[in-house]
C-alpha atoms as a PDB file:
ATOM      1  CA  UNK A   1    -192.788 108.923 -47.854  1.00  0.00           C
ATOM      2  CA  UNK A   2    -192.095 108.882 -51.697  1.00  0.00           C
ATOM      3  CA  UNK A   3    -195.615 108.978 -52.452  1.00  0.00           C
ATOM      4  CA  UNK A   4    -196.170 112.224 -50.225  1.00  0.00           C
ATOM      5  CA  UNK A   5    -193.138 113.956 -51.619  1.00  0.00           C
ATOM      6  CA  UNK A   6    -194.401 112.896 -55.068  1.00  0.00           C
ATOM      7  CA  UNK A   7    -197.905 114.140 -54.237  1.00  0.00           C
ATOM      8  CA  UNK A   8    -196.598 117.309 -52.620  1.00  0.00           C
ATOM      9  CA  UNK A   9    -194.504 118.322 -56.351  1.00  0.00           C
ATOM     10  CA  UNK A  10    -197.409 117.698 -58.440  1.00  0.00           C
ATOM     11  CA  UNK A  11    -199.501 119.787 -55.809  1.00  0.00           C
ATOM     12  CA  UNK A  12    -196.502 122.495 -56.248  1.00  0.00           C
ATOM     13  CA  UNK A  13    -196.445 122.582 -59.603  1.00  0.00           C
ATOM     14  CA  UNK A  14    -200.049 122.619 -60.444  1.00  0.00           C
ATOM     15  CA  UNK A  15    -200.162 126.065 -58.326  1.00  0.00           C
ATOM     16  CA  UNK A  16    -197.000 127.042 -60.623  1.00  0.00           C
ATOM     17  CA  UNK A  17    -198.644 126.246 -63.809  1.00  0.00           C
ATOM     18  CA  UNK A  18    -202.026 128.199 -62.762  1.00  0.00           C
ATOM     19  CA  UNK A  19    -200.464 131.265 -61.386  1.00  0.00           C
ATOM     20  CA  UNK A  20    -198.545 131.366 -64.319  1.00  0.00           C
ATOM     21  CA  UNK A  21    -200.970 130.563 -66.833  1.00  0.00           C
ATOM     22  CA  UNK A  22    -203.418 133.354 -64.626  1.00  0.00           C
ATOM     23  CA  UNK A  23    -200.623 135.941 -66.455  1.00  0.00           C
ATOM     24  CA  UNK A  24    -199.725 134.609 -69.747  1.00  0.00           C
ATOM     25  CA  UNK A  25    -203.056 134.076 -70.545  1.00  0.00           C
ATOM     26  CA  UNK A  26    -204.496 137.521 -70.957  1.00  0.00           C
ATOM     27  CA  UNK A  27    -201.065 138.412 -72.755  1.00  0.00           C
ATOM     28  CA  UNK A  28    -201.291 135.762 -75.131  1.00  0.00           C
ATOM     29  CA  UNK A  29    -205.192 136.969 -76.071  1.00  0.00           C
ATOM     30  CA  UNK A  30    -203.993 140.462 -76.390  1.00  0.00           C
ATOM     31  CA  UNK A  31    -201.269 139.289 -78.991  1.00  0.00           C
ATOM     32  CA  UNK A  32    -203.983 136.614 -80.840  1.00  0.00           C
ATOM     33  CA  UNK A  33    -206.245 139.525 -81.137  1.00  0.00           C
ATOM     34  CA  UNK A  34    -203.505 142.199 -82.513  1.00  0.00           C
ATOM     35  CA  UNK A  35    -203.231 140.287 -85.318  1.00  0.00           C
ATOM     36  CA  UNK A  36    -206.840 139.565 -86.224  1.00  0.00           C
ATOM     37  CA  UNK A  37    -208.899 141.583 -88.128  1.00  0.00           C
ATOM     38  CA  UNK A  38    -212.123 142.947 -86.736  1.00  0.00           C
ATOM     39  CA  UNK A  39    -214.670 140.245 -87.366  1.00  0.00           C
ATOM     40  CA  UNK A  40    -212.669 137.878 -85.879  1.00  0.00           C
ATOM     41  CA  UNK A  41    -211.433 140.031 -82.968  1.00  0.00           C
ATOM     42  CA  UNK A  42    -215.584 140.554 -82.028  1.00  0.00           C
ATOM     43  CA  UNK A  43    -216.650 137.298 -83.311  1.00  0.00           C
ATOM     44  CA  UNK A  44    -218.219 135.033 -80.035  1.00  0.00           C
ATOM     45  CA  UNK A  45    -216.940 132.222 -79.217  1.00  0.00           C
ATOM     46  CA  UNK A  46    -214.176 133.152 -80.417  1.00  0.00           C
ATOM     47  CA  UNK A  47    -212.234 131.738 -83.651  1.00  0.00           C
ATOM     48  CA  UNK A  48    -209.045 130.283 -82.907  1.00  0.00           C
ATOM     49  CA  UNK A  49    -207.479 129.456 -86.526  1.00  0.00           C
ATOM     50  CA  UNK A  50    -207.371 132.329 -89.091  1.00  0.00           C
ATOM     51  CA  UNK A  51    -205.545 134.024 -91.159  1.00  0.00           C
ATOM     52  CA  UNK A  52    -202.815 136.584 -89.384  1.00  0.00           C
ATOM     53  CA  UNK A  53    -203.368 140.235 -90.411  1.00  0.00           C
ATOM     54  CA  UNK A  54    -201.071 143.495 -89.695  1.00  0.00           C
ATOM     55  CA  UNK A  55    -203.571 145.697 -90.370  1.00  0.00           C
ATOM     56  CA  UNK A  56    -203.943 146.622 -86.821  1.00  0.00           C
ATOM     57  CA  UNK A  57    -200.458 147.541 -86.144  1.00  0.00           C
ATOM     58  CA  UNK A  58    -200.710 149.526 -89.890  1.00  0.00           C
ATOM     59  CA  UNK A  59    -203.590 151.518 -88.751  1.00  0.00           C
ATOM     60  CA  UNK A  60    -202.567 152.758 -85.266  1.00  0.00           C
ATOM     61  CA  UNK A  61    -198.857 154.161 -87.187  1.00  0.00           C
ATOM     62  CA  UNK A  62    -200.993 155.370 -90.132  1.00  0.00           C
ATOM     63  CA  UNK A  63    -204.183 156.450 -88.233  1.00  0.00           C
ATOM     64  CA  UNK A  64    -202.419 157.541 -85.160  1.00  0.00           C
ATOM     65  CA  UNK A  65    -198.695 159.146 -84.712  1.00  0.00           C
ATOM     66  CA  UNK A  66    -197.733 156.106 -82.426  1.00  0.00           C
ATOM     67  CA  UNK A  67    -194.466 156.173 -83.124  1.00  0.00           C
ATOM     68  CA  UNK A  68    -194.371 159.955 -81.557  1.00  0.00           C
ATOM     69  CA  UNK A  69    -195.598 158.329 -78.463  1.00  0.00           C
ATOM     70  CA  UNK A  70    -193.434 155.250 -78.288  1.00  0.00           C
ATOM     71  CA  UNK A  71    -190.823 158.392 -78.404  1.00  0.00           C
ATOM     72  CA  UNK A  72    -191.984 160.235 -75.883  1.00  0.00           C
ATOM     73  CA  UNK A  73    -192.166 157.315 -73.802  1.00  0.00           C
ATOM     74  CA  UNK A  74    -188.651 156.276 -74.470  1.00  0.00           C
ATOM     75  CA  UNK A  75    -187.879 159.333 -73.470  1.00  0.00           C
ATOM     76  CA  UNK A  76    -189.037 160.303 -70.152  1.00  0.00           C
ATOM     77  CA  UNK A  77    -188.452 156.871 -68.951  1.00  0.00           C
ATOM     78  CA  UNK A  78    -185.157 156.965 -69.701  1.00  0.00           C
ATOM     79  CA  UNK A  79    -184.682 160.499 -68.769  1.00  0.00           C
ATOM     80  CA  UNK A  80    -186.124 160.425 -65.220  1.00  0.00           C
ATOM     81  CA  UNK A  81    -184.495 156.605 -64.955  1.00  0.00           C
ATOM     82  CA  UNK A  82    -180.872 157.740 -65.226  1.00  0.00           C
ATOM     83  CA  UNK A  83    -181.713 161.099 -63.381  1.00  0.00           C
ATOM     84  CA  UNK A  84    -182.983 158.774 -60.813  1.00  0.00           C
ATOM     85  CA  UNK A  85    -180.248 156.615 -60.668  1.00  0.00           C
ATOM     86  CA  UNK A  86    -177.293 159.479 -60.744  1.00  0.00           C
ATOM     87  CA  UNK A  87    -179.080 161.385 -57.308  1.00  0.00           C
ATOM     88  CA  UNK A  88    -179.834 158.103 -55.603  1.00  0.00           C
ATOM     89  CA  UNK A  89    -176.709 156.653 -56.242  1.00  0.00           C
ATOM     90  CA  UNK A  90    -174.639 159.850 -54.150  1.00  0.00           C
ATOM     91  CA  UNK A  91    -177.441 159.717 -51.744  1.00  0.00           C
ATOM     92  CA  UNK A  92    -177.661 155.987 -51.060  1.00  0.00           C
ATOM     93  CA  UNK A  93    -173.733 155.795 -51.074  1.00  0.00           C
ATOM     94  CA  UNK A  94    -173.846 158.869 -48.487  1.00  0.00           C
ATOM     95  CA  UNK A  95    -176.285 157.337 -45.760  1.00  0.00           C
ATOM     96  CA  UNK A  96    -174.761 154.264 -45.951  1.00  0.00           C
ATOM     97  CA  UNK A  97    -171.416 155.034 -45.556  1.00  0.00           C
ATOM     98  CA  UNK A  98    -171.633 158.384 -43.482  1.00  0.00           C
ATOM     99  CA  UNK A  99    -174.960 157.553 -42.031  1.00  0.00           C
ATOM    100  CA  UNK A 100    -176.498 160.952 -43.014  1.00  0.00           C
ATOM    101  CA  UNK A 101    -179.605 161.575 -41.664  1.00  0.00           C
ATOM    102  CA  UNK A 102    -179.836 158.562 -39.242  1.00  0.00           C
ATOM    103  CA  UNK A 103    -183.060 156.244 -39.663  1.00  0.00           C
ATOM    104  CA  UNK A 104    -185.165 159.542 -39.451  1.00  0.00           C
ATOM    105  CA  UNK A 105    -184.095 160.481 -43.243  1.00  0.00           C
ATOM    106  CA  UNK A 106    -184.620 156.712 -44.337  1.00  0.00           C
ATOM    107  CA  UNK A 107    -188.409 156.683 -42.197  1.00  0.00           C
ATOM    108  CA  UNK A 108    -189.268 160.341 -44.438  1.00  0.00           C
ATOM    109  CA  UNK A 109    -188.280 158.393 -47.634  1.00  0.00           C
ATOM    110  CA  UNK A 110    -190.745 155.998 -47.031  1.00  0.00           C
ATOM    111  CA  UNK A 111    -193.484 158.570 -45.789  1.00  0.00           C
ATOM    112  CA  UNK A 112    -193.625 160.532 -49.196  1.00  0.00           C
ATOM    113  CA  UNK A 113    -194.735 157.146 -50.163  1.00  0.00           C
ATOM    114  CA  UNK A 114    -197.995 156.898 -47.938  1.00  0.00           C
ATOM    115  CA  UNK A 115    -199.996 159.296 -49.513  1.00  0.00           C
ATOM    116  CA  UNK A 116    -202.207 157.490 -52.935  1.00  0.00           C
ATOM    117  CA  UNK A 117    -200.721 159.155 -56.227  1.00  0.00           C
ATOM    118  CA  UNK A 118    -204.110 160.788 -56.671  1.00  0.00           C
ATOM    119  CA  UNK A 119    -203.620 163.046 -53.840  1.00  0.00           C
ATOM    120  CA  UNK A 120    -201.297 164.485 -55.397  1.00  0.00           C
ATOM    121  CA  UNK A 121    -202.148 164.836 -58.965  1.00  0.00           C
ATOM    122  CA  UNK A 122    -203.828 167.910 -58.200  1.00  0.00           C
ATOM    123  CA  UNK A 123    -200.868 169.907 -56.595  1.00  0.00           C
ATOM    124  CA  UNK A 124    -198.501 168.751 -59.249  1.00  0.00           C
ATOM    125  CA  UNK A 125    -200.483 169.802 -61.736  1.00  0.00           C
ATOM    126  CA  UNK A 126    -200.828 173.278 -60.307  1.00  0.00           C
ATOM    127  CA  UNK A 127    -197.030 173.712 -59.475  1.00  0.00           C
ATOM    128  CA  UNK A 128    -196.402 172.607 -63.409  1.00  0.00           C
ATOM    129  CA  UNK A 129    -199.050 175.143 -64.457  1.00  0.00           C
ATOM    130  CA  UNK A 130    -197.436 177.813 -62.484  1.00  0.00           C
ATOM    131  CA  UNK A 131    -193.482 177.295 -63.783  1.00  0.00           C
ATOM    132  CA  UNK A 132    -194.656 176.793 -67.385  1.00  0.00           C
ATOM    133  CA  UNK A 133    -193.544 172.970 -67.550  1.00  0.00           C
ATOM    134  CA  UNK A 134    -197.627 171.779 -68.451  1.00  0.00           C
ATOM    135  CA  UNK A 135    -197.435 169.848 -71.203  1.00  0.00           C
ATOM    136  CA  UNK A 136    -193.331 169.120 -71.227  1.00  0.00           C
ATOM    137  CA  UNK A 137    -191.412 166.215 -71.404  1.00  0.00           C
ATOM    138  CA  UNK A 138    -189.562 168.111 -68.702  1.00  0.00           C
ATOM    139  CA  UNK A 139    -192.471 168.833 -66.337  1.00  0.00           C
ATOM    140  CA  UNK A 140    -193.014 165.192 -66.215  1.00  0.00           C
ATOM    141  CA  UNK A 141    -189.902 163.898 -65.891  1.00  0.00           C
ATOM    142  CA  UNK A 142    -189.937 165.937 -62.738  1.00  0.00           C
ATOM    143  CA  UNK A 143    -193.172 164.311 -61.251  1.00  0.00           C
ATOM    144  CA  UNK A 144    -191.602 161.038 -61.944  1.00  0.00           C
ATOM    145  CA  UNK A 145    -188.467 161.725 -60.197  1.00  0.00           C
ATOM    146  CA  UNK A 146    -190.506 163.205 -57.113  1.00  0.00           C
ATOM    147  CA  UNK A 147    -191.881 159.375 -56.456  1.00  0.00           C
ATOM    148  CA  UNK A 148    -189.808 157.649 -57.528  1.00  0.00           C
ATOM    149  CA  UNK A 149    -186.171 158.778 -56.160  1.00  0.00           C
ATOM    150  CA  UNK A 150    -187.104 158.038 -52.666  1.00  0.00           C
ATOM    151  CA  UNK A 151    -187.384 153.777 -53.835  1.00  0.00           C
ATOM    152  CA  UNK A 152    -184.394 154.665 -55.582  1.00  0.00           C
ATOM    153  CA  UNK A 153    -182.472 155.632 -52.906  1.00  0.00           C
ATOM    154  CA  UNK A 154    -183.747 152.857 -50.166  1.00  0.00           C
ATOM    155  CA  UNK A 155    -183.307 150.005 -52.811  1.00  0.00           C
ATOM    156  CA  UNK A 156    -179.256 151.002 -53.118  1.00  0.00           C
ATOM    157  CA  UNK A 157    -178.703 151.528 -49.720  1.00  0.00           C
ATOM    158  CA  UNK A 158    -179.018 147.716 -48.991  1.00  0.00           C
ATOM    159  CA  UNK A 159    -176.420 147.628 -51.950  1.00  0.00           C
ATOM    160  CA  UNK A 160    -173.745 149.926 -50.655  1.00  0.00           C
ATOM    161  CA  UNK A 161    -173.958 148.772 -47.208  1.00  0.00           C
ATOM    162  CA  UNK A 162    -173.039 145.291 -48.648  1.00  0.00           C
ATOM    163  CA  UNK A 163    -169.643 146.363 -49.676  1.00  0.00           C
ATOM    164  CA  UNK A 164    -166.782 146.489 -47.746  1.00  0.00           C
ATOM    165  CA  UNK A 165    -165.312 149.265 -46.451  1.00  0.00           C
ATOM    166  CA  UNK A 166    -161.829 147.814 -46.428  1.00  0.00           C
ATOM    167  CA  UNK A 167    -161.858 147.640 -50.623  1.00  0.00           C
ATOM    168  CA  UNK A 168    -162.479 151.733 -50.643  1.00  0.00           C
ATOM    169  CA  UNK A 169    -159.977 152.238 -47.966  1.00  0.00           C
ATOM    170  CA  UNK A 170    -157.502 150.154 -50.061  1.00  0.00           C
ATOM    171  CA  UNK A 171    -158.220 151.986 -53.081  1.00  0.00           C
ATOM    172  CA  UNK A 172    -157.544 155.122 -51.405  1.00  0.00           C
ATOM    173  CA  UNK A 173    -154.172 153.854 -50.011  1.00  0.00           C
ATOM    174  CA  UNK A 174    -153.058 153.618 -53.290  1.00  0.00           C
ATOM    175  CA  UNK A 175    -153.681 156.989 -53.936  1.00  0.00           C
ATOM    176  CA  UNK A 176    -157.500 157.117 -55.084  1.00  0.00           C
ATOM    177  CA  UNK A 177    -159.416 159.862 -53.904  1.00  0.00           C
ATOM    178  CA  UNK A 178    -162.903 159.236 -52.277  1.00  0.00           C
ATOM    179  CA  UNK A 179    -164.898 160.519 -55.536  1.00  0.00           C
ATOM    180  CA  UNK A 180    -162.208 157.996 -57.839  1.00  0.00           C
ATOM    181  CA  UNK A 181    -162.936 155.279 -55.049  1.00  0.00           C
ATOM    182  CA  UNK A 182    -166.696 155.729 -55.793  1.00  0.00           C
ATOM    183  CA  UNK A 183    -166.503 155.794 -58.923  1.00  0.00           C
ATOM    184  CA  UNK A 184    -163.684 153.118 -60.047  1.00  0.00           C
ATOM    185  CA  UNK A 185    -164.612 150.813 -57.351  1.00  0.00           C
ATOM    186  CA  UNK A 186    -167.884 151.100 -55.213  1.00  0.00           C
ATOM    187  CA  UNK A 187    -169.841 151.457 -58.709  1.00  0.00           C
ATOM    188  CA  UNK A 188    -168.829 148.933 -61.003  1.00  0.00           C
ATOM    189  CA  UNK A 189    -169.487 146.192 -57.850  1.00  0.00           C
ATOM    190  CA  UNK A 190    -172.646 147.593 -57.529  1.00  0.00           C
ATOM    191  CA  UNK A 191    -173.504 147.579 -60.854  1.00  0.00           C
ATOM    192  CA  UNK A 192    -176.175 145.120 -60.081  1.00  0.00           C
ATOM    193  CA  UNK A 193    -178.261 146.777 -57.397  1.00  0.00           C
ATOM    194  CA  UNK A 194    -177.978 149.861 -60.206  1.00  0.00           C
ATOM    195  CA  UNK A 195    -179.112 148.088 -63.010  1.00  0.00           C
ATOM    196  CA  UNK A 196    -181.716 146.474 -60.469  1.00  0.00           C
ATOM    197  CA  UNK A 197    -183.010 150.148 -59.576  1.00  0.00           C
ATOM    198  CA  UNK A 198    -183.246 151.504 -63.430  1.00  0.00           C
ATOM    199  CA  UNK A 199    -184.748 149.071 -64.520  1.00  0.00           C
ATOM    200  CA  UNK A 200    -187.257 149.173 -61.965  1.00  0.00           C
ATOM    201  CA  UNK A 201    -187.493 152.697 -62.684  1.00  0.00           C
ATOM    202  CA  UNK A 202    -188.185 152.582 -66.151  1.00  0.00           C
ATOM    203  CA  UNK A 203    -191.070 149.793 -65.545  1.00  0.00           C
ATOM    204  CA  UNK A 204    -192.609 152.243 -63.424  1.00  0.00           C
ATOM    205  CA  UNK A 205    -192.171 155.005 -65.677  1.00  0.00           C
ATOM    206  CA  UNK A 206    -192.904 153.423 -68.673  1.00  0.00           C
ATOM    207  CA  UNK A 207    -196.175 152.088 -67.379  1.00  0.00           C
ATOM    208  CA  UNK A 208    -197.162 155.163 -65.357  1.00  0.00           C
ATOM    209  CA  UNK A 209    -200.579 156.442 -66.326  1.00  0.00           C
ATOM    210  CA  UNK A 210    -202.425 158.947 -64.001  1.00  0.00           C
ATOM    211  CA  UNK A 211    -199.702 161.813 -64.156  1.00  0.00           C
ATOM    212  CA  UNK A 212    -198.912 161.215 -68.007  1.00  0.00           C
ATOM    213  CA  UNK A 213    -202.434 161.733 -68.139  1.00  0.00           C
ATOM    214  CA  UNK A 214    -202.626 165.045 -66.221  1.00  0.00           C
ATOM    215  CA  UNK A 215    -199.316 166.439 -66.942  1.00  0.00           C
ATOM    216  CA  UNK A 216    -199.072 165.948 -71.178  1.00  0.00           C
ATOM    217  CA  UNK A 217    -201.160 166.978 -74.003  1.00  0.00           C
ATOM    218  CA  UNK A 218    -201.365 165.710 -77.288  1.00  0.00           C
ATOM    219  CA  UNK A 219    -197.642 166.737 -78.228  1.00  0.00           C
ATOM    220  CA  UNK A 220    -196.150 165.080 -75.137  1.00  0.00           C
ATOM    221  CA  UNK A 221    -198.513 162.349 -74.967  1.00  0.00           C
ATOM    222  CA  UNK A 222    -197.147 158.860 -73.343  1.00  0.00           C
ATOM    223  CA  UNK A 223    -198.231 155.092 -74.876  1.00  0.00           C
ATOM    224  CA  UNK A 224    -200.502 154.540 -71.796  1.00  0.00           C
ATOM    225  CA  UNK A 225    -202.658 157.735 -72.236  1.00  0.00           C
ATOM    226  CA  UNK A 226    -202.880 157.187 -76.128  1.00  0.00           C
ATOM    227  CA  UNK A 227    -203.938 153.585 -75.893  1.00  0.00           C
ATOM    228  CA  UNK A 228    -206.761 155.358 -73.445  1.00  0.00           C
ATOM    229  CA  UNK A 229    -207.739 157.263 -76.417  1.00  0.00           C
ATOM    230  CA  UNK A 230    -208.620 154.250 -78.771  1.00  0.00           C
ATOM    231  CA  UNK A 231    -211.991 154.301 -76.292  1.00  0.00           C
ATOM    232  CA  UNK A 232    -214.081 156.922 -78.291  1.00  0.00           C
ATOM    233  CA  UNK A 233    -217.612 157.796 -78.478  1.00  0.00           C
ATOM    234  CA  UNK A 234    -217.885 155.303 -81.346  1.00  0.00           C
ATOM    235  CA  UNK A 235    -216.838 152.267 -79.536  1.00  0.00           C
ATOM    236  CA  UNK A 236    -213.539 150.994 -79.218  1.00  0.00           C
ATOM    237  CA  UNK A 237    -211.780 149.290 -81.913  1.00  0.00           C
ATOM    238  CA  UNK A 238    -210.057 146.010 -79.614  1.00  0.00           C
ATOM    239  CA  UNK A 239    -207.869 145.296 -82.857  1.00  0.00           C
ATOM    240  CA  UNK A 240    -205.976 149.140 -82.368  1.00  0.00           C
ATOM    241  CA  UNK A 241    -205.973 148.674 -78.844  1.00  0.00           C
ATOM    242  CA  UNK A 242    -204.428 145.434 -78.718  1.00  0.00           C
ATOM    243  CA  UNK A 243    -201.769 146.246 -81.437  1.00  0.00           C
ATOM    244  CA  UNK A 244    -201.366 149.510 -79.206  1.00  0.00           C
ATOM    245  CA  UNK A 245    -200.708 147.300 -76.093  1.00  0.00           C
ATOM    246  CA  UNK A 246    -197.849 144.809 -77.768  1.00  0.00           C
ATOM    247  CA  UNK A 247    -196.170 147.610 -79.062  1.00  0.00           C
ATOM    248  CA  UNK A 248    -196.040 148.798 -74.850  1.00  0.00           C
ATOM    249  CA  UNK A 249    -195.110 145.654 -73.970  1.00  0.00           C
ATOM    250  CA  UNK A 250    -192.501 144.368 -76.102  1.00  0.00           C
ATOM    251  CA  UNK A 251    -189.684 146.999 -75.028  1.00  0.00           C
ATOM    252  CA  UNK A 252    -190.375 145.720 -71.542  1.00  0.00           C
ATOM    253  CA  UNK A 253    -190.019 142.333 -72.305  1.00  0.00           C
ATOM    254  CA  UNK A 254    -187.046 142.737 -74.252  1.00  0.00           C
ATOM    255  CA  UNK A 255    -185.229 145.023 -71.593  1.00  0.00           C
ATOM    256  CA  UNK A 256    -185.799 141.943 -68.672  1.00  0.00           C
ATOM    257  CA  UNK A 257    -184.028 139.355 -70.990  1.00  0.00           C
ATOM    258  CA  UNK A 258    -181.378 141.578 -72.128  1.00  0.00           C
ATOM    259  CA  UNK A 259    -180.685 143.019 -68.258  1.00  0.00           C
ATOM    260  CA  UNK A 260    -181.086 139.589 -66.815  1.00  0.00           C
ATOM    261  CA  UNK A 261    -178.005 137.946 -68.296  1.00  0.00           C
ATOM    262  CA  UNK A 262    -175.927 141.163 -67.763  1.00  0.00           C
ATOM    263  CA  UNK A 263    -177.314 140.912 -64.179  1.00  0.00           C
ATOM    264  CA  UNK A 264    -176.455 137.149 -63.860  1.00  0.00           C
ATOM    265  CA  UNK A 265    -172.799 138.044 -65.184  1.00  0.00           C
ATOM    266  CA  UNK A 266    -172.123 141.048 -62.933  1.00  0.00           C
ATOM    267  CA  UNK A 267    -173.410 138.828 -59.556  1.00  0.00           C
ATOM    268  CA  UNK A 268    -170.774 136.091 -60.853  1.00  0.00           C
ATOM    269  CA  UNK A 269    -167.723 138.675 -61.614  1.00  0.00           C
ATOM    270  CA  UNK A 270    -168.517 141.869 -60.303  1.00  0.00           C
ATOM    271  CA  UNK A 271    -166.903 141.614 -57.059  1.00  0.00           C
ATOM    272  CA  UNK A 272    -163.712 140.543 -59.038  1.00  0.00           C
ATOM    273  CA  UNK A 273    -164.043 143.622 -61.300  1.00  0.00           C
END
């Protein structure tokens, strides 16, 4: 029996170590690369010990206004995140406690979901070109919010419904209103299914591609659509392109450790709060 259980964890975390490797593999090239310069980068099989170079990273600020991008970026992810939270918040919070809309409103959320993104590039793009938002950070914050908001809004539902109704009806005996209720209350325990939804938001944002692509020009340009233009007529330089790609990365990466031990502490206290 010991042998089988023994058998069965080194089985478990064999299929651990490859699934995980499968992902930090390709991230780990992308890095070694970034910081080789280009004879190495192209060089086959490839040279694992060398000298470390920034000359990538130097060439896609100096070459290329990447730090107008990472801006932009920050920008309209943030933008439409918190935009996204502030309506789905009231809207999740209002079908779950006044069941507005019945299941019918919740099975329409889902069905603006059904249709593939490039279906609807093309409308978008004419409905921006018509109200003069083409080429805004605006426009596009817009067209994020119009896909995103309905996964906004089922995610939090799940998080209101949690709550009980007897800690806003105790609030309000002692004189809160239903807005201070909401706000003073209902909010700070959900804190974690709202910080769960923006962040998730601003993944999606930040890595969105097709409609950055469509909907920007070279002013309002995101980091995905100006790592796309690295691939010129002349090749593509895989040094610029991987710098390019760390630099999209790293925000990420930082965000997820920095929400997931405010996450961990709100699960432990926030019902206390």
């Amino acid at each position: 029996m010991k042998i089988k259980k023994r058998l069965g964890l080194i089985l478990a975390n064999t299929i651990l170590i490859i699934a995980s490797l499968s992902v930090l593999l390709p991230i780990l090239w992308v890095i070694r690369t970034s910081i080789a310069n280009r004879l190495i980068a192209y060089k086959i099989p490839p040279v694992w010990i060398f000298t470390p170079t920034l000359d990538n990273f130097r060439m896609i600020f100096e070459t290329y206004p990447f730090q107008d991008y990472f801006l932009n970026s920050l920008i309209i992810s943030t933008a439409a995140s918190l935009v996204a939270l502030l309506i789905g918040s009231l809207a999740a919070y209002s079908i779950a406690r006044f069941r507005t809309g019945d299941p019918a409103l919740r099975l329409s959320m889902l069905s603006t979901q059904m249709l593939p993104p490039i279906a609807l590039v093309i409308p978008i793009f004419l409905i921006m070109n018509v109200i003069k938002l083409w080429d805004s950070m605006t426009g596009l914050v817009l067209a994020y919010l119009s896909f995103n908001l309905p996964y906004t809004v089922w995610i939090l539902i799940s998080f209101f419904q949690g709550i009980p109704v007897e800690m806003e009806e105790a609030a309000m005996i002692d004189g809160c209103s239903r807005f201070q209720s909401l706000i003073r209350i209902v909010f700070p325990v959900a804190l974690p299914g709202l910080l769960s939804a923006g962040v998730y938001n601003f993944i999606l944002n930040w890595n969105e591609f097709l409609f950055a692509l469509i909907l920007t020009g070279r002013n309002t340009r995101t980091l995905p659509v100006a790592i796309s233009s690295l691939w010129t007529q002349q090749g593509v330089n895989i040094g610029a392109v991987s710098a390019a790609t760390v630099i999209t990365i790293l925000p990420v990466i930082l965000l997820t450790f920095v929400i997931q031990k405010f996450l961990v502490r709100n699960l432990t206290f926030g019902s206390v709060k």
